[in-house]
Every structure is written in structure tokens, then in C-alpha cells.
Protein backbone atom coordinates (compact mmCIF):
# COMPACT_ATOMS: atom_id res chain seq x y z
CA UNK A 1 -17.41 -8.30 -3.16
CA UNK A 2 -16.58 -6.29 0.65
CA UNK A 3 -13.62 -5.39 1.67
CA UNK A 4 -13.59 -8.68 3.83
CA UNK A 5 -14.22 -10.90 1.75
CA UNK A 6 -11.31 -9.69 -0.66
CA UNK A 7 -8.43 -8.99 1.72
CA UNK A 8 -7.30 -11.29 4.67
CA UNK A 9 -5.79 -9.28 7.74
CA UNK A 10 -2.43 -9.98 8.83
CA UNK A 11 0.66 -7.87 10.50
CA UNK A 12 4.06 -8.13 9.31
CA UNK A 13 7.05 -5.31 8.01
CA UNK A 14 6.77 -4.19 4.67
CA UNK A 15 10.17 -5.48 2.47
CA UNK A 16 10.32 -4.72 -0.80
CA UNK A 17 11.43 -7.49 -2.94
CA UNK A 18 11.29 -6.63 -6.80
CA UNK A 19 11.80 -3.97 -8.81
CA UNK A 20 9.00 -1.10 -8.18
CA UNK A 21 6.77 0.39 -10.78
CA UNK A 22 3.65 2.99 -10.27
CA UNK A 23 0.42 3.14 -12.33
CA UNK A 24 -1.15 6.40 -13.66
CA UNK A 25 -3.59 6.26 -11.00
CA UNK A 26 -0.95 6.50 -8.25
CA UNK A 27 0.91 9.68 -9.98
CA UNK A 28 -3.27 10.81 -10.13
CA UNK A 29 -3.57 10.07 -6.64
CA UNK A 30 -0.42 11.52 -5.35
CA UNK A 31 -1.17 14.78 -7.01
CA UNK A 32 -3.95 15.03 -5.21
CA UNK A 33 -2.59 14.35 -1.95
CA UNK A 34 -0.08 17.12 -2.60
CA UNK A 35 2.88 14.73 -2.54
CA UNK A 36 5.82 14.35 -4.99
CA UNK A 37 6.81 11.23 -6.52
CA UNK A 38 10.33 11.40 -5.22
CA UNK A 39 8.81 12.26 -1.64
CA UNK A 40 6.98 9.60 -1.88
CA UNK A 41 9.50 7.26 -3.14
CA UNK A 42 11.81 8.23 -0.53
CA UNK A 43 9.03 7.86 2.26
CA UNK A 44 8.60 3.86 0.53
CA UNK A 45 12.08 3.14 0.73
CA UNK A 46 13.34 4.77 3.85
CA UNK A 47 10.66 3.67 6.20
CA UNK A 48 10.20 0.56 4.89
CA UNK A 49 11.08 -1.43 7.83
CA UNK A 50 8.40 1.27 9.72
CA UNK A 51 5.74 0.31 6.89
CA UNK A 52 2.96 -2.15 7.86
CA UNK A 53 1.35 -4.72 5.15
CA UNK A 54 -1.89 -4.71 7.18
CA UNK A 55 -4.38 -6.71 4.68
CA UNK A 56 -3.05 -9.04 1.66
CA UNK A 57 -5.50 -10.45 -1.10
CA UNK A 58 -4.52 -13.19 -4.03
CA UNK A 59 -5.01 -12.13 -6.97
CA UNK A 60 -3.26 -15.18 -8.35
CA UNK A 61 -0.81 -18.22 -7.91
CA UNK A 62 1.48 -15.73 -8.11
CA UNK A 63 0.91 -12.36 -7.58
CA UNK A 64 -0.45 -10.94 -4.34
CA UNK A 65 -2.01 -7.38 -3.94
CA UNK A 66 -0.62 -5.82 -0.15
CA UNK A 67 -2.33 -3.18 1.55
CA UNK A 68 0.63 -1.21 3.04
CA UNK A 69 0.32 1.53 5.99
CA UNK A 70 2.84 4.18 5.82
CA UNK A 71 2.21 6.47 8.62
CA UNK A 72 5.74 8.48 8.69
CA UNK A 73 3.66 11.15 6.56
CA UNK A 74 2.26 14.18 7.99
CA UNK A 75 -1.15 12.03 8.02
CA UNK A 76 -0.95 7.89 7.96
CA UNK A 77 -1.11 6.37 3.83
CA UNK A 78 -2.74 3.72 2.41
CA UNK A 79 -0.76 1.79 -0.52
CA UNK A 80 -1.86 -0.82 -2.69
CA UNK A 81 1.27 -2.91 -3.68
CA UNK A 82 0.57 -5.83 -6.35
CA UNK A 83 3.55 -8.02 -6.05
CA UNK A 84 3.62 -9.99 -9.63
CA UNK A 85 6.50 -13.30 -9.09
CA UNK A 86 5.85 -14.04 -12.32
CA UNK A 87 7.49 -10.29 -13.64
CA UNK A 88 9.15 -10.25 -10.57
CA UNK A 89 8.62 -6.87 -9.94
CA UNK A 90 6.09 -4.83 -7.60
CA UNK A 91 3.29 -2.43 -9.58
CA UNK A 92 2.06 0.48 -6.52
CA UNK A 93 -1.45 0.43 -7.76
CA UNK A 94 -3.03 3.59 -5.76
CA UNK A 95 -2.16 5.46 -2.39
CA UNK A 96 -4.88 7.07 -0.52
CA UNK A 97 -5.37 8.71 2.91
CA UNK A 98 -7.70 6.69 4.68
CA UNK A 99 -11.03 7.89 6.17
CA UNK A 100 -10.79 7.75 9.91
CA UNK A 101 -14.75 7.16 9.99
CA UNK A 102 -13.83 3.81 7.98
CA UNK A 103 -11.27 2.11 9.89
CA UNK A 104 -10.05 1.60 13.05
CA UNK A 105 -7.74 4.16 15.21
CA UNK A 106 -4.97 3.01 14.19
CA UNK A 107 -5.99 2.57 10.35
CA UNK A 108 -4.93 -1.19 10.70
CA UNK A 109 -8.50 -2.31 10.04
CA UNK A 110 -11.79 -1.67 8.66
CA UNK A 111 -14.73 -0.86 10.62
């Protein structure tokens, strides 16, 4: 399945609505981006009314993976937020940097 066909584009403030939990993949990830949890954590809560959803796919009736752009970092994040209703809470799947050959100037969109 591409990336298109999976995520629908839209532009609206990231809020944060449930509780927040992270996979193993995102503690993975953010080792290897050379960030802390708490950093992190802090960046995700503090600039959350600076953080973009920028792509949203269902993955259900009720939950909804968000493609968040944090970009108060010394170089702009990608986050992948599944929002569950059902367990009301929010699991961060992964965070990457994105590729600036992949996407668009301003990392909103893929090329």
C-alpha cells in the first residue's frame, strides 16, 4: 500500500487528548536519534500547540494513527501517534527524522 493511499493530508495543531504511552520501537528510535525520553517528552508536551498533525490514517472506527511534525528540535521530527478511543489513551508508535529527498521543504508532505 503507498504512503498515499494510507494517510490522508490535512493541517491542524497537535492536542493531546489521552493518556500517552511509547512502544519499544520509539525508545529504539530515539536512541538512535540521540534524544532522551524526557527531552523528548518535554519537546511533545511543551510545543504541542507548535506541533503539526500533517497526515492522519484510520486504522479503525476508533482509533486513528497521526503523523505529527515537531520541528522545535535541532532538526524537524516525524511522530507516529495512534490515538485508540476505545483505551482512551495515545500509543507514540515511532519518531524519525525525515529524509529531505522524500518530502517536501517544509516536511509537510511527501514527494
Amino acid at each position: 500500500m503507498d504512503y498515499d493511499d494510507r494517510y490522508i493530508p490535512v493541517s491542524r495543531t497537535y492536542q493531546q487528548r489521552y493518556a500517552r504511552r511509547y512502544s519499544d520501537h520509539t525508545f529504539d528510535k530515539l536512541r538512535s536519534i540521540d534524544i532522551a525520553l524526557a527531552e523528548f517528552v518535554t519537546m511533545l508536551d511543551d510545543t504541542s500547540d507548535q506541533a503539526e498533525v500533517i497526515a492522519v490514517a484510520h486504522e479503525s472506527d476508533t482509533s486513528v494513527k497521526e503523523l505529527v511534525l515537531l520541528v522545535q528540535w535541532k532538526r524537524p521530527l516525524h511522530v507516529v501517534i495512534v490515538v485508540d478511543d476505545d483505551r482512551e489513551q495515545e500509543r507514540v508508535a515511532t519518531v524519525y527524522e525525515p529524509y529531505p529527498s522524500d518530502w517536501t521543504a517544509d516536511f509537510k508532505r511527501r514527494r
